[in-house]
C-alpha atoms as a PDB file:
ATOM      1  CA  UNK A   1      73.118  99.611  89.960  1.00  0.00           C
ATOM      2  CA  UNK A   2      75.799  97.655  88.598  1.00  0.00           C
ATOM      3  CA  UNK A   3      76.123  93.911  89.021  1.00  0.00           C
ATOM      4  CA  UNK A   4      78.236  92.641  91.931  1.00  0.00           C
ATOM      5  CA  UNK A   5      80.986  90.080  92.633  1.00  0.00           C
ATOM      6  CA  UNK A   6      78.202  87.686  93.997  1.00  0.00           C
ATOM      7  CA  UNK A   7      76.118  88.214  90.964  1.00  0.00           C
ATOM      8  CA  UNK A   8      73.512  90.821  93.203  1.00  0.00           C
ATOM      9  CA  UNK A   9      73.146  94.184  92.119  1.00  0.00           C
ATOM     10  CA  UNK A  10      75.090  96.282  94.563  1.00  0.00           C
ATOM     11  CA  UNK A  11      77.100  98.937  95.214  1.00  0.00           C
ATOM     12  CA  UNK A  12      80.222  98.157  94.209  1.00  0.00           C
ATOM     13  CA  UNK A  13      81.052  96.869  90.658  1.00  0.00           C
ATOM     14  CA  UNK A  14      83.253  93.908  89.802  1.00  0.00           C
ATOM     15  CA  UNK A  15      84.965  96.164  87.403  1.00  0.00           C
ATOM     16  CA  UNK A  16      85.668  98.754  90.100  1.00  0.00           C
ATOM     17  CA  UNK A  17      86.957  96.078  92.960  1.00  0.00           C
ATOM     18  CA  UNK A  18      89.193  95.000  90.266  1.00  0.00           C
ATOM     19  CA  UNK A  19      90.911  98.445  89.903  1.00  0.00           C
ATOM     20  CA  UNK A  20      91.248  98.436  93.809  1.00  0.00           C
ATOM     21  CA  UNK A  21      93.042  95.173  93.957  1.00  0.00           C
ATOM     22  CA  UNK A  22      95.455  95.770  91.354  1.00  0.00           C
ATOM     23  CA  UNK A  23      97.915  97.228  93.161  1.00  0.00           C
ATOM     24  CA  UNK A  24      98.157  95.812  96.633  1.00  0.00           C
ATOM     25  CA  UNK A  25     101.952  95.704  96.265  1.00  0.00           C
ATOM     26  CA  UNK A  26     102.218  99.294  96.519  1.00  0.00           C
ATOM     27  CA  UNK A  27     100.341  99.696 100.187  1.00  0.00           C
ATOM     28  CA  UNK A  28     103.426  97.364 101.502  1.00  0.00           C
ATOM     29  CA  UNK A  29     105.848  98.479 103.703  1.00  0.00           C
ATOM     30  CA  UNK A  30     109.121 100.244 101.629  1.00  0.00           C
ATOM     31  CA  UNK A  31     111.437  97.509 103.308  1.00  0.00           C
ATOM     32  CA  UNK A  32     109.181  94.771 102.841  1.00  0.00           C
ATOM     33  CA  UNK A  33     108.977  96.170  98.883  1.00  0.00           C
ATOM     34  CA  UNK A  34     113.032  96.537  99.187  1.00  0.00           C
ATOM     35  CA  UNK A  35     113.326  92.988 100.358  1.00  0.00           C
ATOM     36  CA  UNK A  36     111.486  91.324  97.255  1.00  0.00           C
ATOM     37  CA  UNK A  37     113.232  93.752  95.083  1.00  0.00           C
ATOM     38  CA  UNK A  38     116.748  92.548  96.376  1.00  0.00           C
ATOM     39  CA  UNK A  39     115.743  89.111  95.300  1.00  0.00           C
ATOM     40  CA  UNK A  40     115.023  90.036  91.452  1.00  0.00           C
ATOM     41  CA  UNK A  41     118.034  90.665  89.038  1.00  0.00           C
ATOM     42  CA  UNK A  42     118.377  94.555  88.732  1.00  0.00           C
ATOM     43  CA  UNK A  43     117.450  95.202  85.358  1.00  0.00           C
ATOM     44  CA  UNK A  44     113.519  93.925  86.383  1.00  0.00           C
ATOM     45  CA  UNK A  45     114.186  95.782  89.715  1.00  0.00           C
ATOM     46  CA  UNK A  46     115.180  99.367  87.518  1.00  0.00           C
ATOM     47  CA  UNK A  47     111.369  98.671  85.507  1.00  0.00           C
ATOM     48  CA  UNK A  48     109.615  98.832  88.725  1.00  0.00           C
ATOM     49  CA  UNK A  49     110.499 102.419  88.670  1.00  0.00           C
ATOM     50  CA  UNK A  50     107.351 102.856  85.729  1.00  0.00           C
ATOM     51  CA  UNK A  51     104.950 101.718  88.340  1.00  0.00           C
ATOM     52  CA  UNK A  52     104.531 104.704  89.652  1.00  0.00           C
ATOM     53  CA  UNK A  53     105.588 107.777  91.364  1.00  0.00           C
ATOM     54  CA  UNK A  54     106.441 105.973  94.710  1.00  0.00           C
ATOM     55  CA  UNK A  55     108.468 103.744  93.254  1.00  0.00           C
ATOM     56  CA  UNK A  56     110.412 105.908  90.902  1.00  0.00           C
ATOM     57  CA  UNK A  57     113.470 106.049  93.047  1.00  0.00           C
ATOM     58  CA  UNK A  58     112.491 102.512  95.396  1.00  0.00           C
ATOM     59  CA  UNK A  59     115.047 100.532  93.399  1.00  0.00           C
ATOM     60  CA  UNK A  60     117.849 102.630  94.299  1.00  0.00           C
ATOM     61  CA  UNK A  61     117.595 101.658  97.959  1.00  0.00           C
ATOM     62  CA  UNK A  62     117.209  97.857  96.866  1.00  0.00           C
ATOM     63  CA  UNK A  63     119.870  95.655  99.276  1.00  0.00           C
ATOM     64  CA  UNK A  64     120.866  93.823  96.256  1.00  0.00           C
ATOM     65  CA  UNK A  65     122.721  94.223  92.553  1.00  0.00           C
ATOM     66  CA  UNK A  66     122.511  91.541  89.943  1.00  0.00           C
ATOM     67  CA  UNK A  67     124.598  92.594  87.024  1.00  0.00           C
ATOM     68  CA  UNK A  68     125.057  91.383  83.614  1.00  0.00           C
ATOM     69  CA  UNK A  69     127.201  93.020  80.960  1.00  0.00           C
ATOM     70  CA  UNK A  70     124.791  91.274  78.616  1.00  0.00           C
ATOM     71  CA  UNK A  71     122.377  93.475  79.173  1.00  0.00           C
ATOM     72  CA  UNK A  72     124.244  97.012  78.315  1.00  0.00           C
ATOM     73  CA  UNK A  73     125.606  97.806  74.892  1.00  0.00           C
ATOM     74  CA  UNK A  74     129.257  97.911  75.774  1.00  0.00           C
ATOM     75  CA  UNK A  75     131.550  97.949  79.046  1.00  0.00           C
ATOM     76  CA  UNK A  76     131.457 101.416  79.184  1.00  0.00           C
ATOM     77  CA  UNK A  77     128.061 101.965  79.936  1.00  0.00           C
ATOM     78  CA  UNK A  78     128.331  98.752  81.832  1.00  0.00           C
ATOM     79  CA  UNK A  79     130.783 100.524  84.117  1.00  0.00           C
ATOM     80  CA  UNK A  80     128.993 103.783  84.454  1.00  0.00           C
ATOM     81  CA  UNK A  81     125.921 102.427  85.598  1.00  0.00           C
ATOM     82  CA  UNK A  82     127.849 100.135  87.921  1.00  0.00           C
ATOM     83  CA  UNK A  83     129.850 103.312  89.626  1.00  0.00           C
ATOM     84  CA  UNK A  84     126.727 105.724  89.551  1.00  0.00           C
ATOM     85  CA  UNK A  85     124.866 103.056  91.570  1.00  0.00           C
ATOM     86  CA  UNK A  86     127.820 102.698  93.981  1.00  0.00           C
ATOM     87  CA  UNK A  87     128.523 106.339  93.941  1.00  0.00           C
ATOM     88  CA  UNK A  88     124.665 106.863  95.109  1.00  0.00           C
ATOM     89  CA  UNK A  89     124.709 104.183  97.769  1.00  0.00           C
ATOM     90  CA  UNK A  90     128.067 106.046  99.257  1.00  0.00           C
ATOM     91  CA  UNK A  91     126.067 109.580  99.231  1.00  0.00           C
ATOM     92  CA  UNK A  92     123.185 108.363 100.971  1.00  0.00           C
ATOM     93  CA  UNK A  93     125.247 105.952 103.466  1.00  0.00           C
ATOM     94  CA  UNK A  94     122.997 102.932 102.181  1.00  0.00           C
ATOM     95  CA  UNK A  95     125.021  99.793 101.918  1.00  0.00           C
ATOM     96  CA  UNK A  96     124.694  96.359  99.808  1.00  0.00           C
ATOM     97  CA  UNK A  97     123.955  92.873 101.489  1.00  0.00           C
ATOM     98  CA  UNK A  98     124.250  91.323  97.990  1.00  0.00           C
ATOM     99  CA  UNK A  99     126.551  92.380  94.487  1.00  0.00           C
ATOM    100  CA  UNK A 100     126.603  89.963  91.941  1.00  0.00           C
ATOM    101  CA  UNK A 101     128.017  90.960  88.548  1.00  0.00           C
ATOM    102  CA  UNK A 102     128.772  88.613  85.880  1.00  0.00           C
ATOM    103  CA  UNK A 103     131.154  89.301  83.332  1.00  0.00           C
ATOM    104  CA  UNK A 104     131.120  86.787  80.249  1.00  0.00           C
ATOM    105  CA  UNK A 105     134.307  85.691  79.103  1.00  0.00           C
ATOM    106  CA  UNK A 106     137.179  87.187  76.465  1.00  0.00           C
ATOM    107  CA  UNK A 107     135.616  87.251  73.107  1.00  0.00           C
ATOM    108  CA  UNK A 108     132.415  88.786  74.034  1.00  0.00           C
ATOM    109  CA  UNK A 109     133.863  92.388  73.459  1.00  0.00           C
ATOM    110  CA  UNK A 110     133.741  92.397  77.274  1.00  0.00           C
ATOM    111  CA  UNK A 111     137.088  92.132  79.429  1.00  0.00           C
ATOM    112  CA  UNK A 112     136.993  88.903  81.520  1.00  0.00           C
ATOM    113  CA  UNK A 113     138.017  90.175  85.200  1.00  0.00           C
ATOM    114  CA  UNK A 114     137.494  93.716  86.970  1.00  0.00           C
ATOM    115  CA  UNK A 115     140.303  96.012  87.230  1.00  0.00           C
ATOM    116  CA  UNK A 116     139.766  96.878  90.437  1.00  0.00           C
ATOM    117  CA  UNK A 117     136.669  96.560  93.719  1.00  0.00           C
ATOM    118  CA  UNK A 118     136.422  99.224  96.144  1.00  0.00           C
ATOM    119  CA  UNK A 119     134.351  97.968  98.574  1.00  0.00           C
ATOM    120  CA  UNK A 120     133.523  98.595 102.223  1.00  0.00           C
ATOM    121  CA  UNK A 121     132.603  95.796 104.404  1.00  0.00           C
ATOM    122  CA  UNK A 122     131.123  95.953 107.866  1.00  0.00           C
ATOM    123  CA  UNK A 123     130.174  93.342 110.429  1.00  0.00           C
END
């Protein structure tokens, strides 16, 4: 028998109980996961995606965007990303209680304002 958390011998090992409660996060509710998510800027939100299978496609249904051009190469892919996100939440009728996208200003390689917002609001 292995040793146990008290120090006993016992069935279960301290190196086993520690596997078990690595991952509590993933036996919460989806909304409850989807609410912390919607507080985190979206780049860490997109990494939870390696956690695991479940949460491959979680961040996609996140409530929130956080959006920083510094963190794409160029506006282009900046952009992409930004309408493939929106173009998925129109296709699955999912909606955002929270965009924030910051743009740095001229210089940056970046243009300093949005050409144009389509957005749908509801009460």
């Amino acid at each position: 028998m292995e040793k146990s958390l008290s120090g006993e011998k016992g069935d279960v090992s301290e190196e086993a109980t520690t596997e078990v409660d690595k991952d509590k996060i993933s036996k919460l509710y989806d909304s409850l996961i989807l609410k912390i998510l919607s507080n985190l800027r979206t780049k860490e939100v997109v990494k939870t995606s390696a956690v695991s299978k479940r949460w491959e496609g979680l961040w996609l249904s996140s409530s929130g965007l956080d959006l920083n051009t510094n963190e794409f190469p160029d506006y282009d892919t900046f952009v992409s990303f930004v309408n493939r996100v929106l173009d998925f939440l129109r296709e699955h009728n999912l909606g955002l209680e929270k965009l924030k996208l910051s743009i740095p200003e001229k210089g940056t390689g970046f243009p300093g304002r949005i050409d144009y917002v389509d957005v749908e609001t509801s009460p």
